[in-house]
PDB file of N, CA and C in Angstrom:
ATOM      1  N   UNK A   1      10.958  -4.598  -9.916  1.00  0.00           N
ATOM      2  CA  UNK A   1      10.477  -5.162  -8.662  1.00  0.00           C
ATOM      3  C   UNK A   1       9.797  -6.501  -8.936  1.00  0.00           C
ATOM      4  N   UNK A   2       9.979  -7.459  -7.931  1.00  0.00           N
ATOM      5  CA  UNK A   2       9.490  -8.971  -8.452  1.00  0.00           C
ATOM      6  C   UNK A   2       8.172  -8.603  -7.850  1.00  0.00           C
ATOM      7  N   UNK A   3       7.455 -10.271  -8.080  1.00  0.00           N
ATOM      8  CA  UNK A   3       5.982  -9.912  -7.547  1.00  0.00           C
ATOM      9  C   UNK A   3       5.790  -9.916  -5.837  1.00  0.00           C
ATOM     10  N   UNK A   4       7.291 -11.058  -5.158  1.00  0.00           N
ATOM     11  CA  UNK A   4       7.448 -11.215  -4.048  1.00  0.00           C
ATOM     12  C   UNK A   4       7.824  -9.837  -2.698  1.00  0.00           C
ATOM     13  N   UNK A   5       8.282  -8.554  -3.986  1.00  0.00           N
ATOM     14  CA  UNK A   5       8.625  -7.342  -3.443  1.00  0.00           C
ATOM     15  C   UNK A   5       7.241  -6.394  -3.225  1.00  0.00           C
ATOM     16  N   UNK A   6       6.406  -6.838  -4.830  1.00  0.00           N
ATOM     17  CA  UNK A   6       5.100  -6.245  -4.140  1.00  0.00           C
ATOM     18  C   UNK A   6       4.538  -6.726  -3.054  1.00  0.00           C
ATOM     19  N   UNK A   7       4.439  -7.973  -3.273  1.00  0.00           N
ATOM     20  CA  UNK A   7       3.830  -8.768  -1.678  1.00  0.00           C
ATOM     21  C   UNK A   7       4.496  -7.725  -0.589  1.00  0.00           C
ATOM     22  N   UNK A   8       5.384  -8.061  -0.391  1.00  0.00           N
ATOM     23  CA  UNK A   8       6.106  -7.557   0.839  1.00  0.00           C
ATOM     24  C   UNK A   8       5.932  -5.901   0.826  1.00  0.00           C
ATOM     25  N   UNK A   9       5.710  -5.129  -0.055  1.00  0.00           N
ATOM     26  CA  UNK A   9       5.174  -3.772  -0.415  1.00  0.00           C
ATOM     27  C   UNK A   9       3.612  -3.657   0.383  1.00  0.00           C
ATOM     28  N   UNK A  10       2.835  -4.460   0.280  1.00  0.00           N
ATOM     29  CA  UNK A  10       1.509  -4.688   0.646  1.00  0.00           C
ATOM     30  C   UNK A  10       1.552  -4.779   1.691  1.00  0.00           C
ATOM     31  N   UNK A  11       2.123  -5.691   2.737  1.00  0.00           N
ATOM     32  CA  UNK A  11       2.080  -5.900   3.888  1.00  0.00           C
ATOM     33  C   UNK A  11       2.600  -5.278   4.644  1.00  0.00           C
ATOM     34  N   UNK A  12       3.959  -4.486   4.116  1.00  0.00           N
ATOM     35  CA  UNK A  12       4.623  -2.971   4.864  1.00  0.00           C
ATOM     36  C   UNK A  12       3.112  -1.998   5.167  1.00  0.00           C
ATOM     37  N   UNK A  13       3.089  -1.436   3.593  1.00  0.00           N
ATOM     38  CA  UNK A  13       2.242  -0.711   3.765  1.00  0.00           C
ATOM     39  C   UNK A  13       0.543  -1.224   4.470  1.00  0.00           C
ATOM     40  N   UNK A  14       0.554  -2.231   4.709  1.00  0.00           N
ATOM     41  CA  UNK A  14      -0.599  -2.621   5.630  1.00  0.00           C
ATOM     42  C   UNK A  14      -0.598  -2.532   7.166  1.00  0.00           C
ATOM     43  N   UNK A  15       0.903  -2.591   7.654  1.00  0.00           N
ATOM     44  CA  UNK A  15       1.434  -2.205   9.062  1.00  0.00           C
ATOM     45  C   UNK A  15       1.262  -3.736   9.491  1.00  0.00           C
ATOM     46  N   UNK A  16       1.118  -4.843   8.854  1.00  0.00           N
ATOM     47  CA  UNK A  16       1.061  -6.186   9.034  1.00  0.00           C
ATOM     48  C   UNK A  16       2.126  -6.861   9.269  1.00  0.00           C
ATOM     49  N   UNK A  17       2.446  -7.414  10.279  1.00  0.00           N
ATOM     50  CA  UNK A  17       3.508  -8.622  10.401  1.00  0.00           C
ATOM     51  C   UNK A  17       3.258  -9.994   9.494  1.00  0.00           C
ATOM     52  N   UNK A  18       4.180 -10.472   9.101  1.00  0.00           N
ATOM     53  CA  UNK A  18       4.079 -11.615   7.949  1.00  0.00           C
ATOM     54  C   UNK A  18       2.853 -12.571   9.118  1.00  0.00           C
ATOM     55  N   UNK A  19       2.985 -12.897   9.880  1.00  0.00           N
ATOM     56  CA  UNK A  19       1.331 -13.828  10.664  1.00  0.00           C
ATOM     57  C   UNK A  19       0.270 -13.136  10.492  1.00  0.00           C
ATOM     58  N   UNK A  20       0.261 -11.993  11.012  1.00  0.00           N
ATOM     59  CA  UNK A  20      -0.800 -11.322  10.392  1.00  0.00           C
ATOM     60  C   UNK A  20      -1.661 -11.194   9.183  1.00  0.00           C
ATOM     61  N   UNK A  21      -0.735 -11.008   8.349  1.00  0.00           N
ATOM     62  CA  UNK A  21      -0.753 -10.723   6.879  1.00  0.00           C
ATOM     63  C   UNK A  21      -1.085 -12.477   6.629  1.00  0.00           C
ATOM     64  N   UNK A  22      -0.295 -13.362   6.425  1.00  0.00           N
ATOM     65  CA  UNK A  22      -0.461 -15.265   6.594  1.00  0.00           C
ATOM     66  C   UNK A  22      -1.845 -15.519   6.758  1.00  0.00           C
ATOM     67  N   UNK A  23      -2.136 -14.909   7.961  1.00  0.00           N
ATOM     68  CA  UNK A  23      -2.887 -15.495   8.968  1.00  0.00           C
ATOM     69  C   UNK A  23      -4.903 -15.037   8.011  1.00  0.00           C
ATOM     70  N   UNK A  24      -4.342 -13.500   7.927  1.00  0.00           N
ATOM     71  CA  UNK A  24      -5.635 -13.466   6.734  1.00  0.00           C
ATOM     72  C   UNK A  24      -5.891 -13.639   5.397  1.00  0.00           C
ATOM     73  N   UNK A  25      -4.849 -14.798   4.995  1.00  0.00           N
ATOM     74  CA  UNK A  25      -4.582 -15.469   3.511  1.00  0.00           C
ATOM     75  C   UNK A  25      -4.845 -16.840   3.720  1.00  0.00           C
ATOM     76  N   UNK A  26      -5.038 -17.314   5.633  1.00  0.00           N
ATOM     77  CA  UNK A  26      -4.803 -18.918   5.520  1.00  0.00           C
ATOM     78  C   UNK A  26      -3.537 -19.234   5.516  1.00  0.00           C
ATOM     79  N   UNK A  27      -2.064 -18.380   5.568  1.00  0.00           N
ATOM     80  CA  UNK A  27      -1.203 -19.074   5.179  1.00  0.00           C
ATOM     81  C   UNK A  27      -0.030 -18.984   6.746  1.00  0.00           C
ATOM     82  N   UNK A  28       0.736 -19.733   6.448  1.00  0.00           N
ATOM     83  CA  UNK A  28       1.717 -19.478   7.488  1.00  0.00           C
ATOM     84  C   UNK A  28       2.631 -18.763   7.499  1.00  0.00           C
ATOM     85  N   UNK A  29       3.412 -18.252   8.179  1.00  0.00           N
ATOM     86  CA  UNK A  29       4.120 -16.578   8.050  1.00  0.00           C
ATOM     87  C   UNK A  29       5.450 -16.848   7.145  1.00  0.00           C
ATOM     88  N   UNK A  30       5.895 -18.100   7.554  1.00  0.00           N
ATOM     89  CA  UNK A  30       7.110 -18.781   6.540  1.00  0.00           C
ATOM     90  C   UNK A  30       7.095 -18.942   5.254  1.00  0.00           C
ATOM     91  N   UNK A  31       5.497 -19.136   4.850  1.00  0.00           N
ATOM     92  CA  UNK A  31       5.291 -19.275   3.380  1.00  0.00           C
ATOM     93  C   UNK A  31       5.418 -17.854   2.914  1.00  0.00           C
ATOM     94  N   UNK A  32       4.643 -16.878   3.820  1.00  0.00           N
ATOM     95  CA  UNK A  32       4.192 -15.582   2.985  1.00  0.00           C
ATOM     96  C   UNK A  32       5.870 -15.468   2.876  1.00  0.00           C
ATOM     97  N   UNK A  33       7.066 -15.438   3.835  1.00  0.00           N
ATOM     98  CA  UNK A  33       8.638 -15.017   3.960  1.00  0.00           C
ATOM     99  C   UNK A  33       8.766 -15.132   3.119  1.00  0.00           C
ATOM    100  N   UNK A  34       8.906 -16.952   2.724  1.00  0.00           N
ATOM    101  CA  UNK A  34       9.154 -17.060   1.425  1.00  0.00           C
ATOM    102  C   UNK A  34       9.089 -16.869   0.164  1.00  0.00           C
ATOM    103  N   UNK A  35       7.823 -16.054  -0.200  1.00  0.00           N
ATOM    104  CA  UNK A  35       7.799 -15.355  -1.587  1.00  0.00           C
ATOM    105  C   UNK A  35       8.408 -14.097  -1.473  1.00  0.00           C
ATOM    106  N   UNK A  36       8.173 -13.498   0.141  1.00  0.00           N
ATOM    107  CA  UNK A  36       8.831 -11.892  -0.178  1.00  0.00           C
ATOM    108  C   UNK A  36       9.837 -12.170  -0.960  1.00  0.00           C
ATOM    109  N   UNK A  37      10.783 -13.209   0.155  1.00  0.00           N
ATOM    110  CA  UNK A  37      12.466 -13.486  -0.526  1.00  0.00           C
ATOM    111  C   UNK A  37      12.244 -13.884  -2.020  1.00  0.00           C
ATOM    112  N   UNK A  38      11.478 -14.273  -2.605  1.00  0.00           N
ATOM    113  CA  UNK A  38      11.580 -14.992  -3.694  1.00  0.00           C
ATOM    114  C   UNK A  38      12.107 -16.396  -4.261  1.00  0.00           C
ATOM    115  N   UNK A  39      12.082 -17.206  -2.622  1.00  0.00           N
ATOM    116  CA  UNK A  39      11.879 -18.450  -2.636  1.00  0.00           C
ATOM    117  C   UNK A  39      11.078 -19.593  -2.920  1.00  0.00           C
ATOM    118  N   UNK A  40      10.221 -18.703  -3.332  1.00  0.00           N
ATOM    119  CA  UNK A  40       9.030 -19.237  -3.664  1.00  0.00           C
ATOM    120  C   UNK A  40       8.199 -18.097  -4.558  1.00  0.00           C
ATOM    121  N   UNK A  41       7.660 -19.167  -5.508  1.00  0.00           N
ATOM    122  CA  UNK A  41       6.884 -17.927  -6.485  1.00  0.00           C
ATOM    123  C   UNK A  41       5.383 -17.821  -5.867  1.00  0.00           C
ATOM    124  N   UNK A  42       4.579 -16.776  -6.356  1.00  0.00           N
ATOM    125  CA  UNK A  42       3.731 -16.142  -6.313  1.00  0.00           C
ATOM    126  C   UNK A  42       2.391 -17.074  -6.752  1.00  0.00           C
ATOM    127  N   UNK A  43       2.039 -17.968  -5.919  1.00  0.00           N
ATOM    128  CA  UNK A  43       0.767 -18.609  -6.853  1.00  0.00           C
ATOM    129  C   UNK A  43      -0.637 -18.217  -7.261  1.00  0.00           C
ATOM    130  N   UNK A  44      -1.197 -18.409  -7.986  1.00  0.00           N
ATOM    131  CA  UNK A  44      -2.528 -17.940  -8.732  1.00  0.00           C
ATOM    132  C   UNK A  44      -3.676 -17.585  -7.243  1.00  0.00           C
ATOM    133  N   UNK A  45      -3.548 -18.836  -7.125  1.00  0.00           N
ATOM    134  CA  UNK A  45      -4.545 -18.841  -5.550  1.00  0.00           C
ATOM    135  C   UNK A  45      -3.818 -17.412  -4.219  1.00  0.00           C
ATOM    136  N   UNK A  46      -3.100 -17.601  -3.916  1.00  0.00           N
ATOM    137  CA  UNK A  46      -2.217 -16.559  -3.117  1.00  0.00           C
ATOM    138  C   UNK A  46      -2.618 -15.049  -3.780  1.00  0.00           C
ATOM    139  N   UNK A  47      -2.603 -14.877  -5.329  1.00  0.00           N
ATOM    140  CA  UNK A  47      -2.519 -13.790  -5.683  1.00  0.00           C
ATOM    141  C   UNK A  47      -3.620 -13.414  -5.547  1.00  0.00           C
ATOM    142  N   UNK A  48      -4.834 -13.806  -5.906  1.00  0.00           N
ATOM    143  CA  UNK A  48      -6.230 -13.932  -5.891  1.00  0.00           C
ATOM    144  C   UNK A  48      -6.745 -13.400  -4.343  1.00  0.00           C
ATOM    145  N   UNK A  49      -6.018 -14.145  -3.509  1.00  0.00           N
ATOM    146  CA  UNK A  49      -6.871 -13.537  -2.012  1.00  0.00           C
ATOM    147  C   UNK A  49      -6.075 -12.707  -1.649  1.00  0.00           C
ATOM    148  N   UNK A  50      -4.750 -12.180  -2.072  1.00  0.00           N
ATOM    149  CA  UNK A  50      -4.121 -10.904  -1.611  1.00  0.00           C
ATOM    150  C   UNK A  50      -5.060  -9.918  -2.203  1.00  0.00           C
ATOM    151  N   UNK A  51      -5.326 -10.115  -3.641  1.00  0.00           N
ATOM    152  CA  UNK A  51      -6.120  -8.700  -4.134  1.00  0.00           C
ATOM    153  C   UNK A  51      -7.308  -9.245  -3.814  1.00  0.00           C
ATOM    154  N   UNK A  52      -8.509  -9.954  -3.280  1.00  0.00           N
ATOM    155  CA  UNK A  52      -9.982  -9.833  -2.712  1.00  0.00           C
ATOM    156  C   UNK A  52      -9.429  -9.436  -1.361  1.00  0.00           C
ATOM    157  N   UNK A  53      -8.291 -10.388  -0.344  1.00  0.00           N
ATOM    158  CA  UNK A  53      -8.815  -9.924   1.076  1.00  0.00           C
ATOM    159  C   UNK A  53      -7.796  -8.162   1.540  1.00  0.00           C
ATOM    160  N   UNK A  54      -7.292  -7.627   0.400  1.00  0.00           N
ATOM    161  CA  UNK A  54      -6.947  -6.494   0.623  1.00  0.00           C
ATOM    162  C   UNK A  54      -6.994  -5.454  -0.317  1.00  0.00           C
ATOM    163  N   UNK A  55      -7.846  -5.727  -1.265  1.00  0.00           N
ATOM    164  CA  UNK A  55      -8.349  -4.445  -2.209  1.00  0.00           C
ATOM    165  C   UNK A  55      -7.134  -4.305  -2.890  1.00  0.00           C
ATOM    166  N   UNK A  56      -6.634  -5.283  -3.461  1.00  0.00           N
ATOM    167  CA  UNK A  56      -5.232  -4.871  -4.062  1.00  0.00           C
ATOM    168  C   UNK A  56      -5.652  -5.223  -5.547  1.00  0.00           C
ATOM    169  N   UNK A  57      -4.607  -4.376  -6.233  1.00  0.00           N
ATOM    170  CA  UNK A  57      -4.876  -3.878  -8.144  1.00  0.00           C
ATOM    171  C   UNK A  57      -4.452  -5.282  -8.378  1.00  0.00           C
ATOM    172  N   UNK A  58      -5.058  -6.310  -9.290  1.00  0.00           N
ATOM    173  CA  UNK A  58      -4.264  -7.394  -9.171  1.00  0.00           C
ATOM    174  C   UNK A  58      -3.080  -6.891 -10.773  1.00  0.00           C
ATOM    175  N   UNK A  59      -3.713  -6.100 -11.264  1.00  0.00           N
ATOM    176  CA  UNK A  59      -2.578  -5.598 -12.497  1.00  0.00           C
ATOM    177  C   UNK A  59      -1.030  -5.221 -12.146  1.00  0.00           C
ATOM    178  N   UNK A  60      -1.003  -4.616 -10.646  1.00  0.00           N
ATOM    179  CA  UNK A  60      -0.166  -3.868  -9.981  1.00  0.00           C
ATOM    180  C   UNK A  60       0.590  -5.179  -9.188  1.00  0.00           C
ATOM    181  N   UNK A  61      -0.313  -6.150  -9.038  1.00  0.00           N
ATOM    182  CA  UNK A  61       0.376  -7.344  -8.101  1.00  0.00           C
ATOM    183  C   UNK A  61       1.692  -8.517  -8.884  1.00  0.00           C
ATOM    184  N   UNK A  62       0.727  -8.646 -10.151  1.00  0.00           N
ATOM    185  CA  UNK A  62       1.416  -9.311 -10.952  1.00  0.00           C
ATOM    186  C   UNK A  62       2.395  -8.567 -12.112  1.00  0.00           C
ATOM    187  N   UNK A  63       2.099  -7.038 -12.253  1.00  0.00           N
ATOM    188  CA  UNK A  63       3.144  -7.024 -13.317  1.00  0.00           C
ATOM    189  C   UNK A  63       3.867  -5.524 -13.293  1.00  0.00           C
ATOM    190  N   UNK A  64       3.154  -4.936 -11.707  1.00  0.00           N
ATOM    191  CA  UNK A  64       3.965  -3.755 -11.540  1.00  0.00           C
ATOM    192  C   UNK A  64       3.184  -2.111 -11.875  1.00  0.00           C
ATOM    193  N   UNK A  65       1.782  -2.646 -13.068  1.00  0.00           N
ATOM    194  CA  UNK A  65       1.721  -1.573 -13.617  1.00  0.00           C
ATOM    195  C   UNK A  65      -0.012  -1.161 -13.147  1.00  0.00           C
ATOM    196  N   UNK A  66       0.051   0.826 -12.748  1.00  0.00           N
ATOM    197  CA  UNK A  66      -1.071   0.900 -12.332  1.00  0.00           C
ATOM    198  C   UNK A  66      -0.840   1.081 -10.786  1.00  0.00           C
ATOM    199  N   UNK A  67      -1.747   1.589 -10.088  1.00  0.00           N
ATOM    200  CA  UNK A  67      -1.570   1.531  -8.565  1.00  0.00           C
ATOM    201  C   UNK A  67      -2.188   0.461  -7.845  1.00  0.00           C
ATOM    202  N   UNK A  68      -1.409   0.546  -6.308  1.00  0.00           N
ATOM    203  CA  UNK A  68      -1.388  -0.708  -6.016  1.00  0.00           C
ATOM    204  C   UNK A  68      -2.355  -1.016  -4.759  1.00  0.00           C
ATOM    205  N   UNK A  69      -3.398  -0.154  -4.679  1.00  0.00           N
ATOM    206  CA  UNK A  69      -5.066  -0.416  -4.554  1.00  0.00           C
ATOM    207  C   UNK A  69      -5.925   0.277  -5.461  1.00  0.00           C
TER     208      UNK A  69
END
């Protein structure tokens, strides 16, 4: 699983629409799209406020391993 599948793993399981989910990262819903797809990689900053603004494992974010709060 890439890191863009966990993203998109997170925000399923958050019941979040990509604005939603965007919207409490600061980001726009096209950007968050774009990493689900893997059009875009996963940046340091992005990864950082997915795991503070949602209690997420950042071990689990970036490399799969461990659970994923």
């Amino acid at each position: 699983m890439t890191q863009g599948e966990r993203v998109k793993q997170i925000r399923k399981s958050l019941n979040l629409t990509l604005e939603k989910f965007g919207n409490a990262l600061g980001m726009k819903k096209n950007s968050v799209s774009q990493v689900e797809n893997g059009k875009n990689n996963l940046t340091e900053q992005m990864a950082k406020s997915i795991c503070r603004e949602f209690n997420v494992n950042e071990e689990w974010l970036r490399h799969g391993t461990g659970e994923m709060f």
